[in-house]
C-alpha atoms as a PDB file:
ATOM      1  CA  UNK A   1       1.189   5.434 -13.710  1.00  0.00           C
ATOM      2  CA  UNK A   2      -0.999   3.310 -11.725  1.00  0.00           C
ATOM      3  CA  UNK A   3      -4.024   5.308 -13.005  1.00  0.00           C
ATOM      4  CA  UNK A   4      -3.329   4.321 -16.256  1.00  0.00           C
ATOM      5  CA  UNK A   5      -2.310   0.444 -15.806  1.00  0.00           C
ATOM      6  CA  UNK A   6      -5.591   0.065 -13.684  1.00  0.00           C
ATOM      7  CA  UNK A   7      -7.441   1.807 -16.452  1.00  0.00           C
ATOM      8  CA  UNK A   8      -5.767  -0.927 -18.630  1.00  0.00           C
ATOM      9  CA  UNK A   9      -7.377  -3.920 -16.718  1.00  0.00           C
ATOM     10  CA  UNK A  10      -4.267  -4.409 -14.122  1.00  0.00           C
ATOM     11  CA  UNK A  11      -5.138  -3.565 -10.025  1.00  0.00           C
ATOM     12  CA  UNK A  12      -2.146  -1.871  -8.459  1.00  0.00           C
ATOM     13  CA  UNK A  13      -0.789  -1.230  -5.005  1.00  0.00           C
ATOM     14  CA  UNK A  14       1.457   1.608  -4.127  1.00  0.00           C
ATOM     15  CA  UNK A  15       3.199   1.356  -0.417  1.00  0.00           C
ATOM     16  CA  UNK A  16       3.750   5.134   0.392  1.00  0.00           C
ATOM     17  CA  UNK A  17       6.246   6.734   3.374  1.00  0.00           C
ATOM     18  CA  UNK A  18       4.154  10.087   3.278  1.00  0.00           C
ATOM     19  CA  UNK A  19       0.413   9.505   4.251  1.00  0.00           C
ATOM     20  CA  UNK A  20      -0.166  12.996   3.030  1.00  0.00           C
ATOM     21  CA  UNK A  21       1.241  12.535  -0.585  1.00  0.00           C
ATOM     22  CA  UNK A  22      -1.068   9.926  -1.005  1.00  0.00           C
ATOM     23  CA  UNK A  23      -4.273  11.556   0.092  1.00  0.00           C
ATOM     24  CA  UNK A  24      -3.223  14.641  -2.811  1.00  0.00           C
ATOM     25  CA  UNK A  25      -2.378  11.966  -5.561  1.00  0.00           C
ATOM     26  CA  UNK A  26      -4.805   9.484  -4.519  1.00  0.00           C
ATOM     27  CA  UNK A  27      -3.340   6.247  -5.985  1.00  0.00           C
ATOM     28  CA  UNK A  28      -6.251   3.540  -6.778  1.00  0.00           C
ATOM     29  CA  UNK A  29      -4.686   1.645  -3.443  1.00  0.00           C
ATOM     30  CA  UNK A  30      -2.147   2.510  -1.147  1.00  0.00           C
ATOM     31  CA  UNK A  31      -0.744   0.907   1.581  1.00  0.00           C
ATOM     32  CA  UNK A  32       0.966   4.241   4.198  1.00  0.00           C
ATOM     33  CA  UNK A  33       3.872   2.831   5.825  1.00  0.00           C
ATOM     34  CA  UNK A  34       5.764   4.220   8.987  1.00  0.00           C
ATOM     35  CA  UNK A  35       9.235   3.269   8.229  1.00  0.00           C
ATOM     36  CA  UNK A  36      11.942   5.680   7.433  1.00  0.00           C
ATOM     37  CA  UNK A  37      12.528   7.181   4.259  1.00  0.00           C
ATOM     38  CA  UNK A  38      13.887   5.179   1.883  1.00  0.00           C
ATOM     39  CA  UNK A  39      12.520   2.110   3.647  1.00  0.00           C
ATOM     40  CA  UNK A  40       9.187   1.175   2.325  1.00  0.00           C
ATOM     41  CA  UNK A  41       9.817  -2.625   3.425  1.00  0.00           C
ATOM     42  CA  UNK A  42      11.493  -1.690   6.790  1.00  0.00           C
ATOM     43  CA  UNK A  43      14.660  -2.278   7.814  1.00  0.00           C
ATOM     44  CA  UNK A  44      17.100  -4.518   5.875  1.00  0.00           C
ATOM     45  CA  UNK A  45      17.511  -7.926   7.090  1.00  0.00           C
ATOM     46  CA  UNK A  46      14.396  -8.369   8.401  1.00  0.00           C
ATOM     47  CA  UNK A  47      12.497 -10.801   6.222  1.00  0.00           C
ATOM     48  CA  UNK A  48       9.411 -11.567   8.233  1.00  0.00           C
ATOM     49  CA  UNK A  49       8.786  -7.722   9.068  1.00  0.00           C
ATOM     50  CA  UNK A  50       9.483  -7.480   4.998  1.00  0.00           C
ATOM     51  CA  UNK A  51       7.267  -9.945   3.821  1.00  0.00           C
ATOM     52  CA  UNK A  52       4.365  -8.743   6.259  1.00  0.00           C
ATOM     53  CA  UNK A  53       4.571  -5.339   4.356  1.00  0.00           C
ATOM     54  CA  UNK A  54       4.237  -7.059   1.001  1.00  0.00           C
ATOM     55  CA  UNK A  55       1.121  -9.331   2.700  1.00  0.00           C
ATOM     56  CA  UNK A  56      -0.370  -6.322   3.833  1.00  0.00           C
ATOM     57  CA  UNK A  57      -0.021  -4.584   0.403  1.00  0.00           C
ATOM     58  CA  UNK A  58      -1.118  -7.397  -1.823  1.00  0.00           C
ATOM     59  CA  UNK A  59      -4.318  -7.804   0.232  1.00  0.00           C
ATOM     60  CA  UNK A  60      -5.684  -4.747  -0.583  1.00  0.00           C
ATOM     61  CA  UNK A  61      -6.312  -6.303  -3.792  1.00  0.00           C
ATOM     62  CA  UNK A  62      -8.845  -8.601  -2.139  1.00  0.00           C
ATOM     63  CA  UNK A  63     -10.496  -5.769  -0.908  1.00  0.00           C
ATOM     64  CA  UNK A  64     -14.072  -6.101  -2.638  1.00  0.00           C
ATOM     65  CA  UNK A  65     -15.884  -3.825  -0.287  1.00  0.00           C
ATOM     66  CA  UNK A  66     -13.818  -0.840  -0.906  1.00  0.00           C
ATOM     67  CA  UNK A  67     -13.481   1.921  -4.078  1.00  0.00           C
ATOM     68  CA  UNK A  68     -10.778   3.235  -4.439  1.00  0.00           C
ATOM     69  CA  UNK A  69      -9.144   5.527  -3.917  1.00  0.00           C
ATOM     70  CA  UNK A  70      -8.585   3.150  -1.171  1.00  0.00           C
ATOM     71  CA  UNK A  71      -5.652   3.898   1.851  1.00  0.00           C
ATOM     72  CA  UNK A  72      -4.991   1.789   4.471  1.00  0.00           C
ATOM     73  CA  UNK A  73      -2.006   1.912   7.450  1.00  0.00           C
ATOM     74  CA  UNK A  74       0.103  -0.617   7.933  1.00  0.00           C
ATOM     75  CA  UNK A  75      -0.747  -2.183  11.202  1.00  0.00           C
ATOM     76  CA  UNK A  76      -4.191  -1.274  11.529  1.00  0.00           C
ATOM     77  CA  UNK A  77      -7.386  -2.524  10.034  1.00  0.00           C
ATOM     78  CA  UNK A  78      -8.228  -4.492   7.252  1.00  0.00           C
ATOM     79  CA  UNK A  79      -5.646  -5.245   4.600  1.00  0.00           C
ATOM     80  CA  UNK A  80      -3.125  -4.296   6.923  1.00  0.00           C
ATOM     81  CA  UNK A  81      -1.206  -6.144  10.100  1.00  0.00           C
END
């Protein structure tokens, strides 16, 4: 799906729990999270971890330098905290 909106004109970000299912599907951007599964945000009730994921994500879009596919961790580099 996100092939086709950014084919439409409209940048996407995908935050992914498996690393490795986002190097096969290679999603325009991706931001590889290492919480559990089912928690792409982290744990509940905790806003400021929350909204640091979300940050993180929503960054990549400023990303000029890169092509995508473009995957970055949460917590290290660039786009990431």
């Amino acid at each position: 799906m996100a092939a086709e909106l950014e084919r439409r004109g409209i940048s996407t970000v995908a935050v992914i729990l498996l690393r490795e299912a986002a190097v096969k599907v290679r999603p325009p951007r991706a931001l590889c999270v290492p919480f559990a599964h089912g928690y792409p945000l982290d744990r509940p009730g905790s806003p400021s971890r929350q909204h640091a994921v979300i940050e993180a994500a929503l960054r990549l879009l400023e990303r000029a330098d890169a092509k995508p596919p473009l995957l970055a961790d949460f917590g290290q580099g660039r786009g990431a905290d």
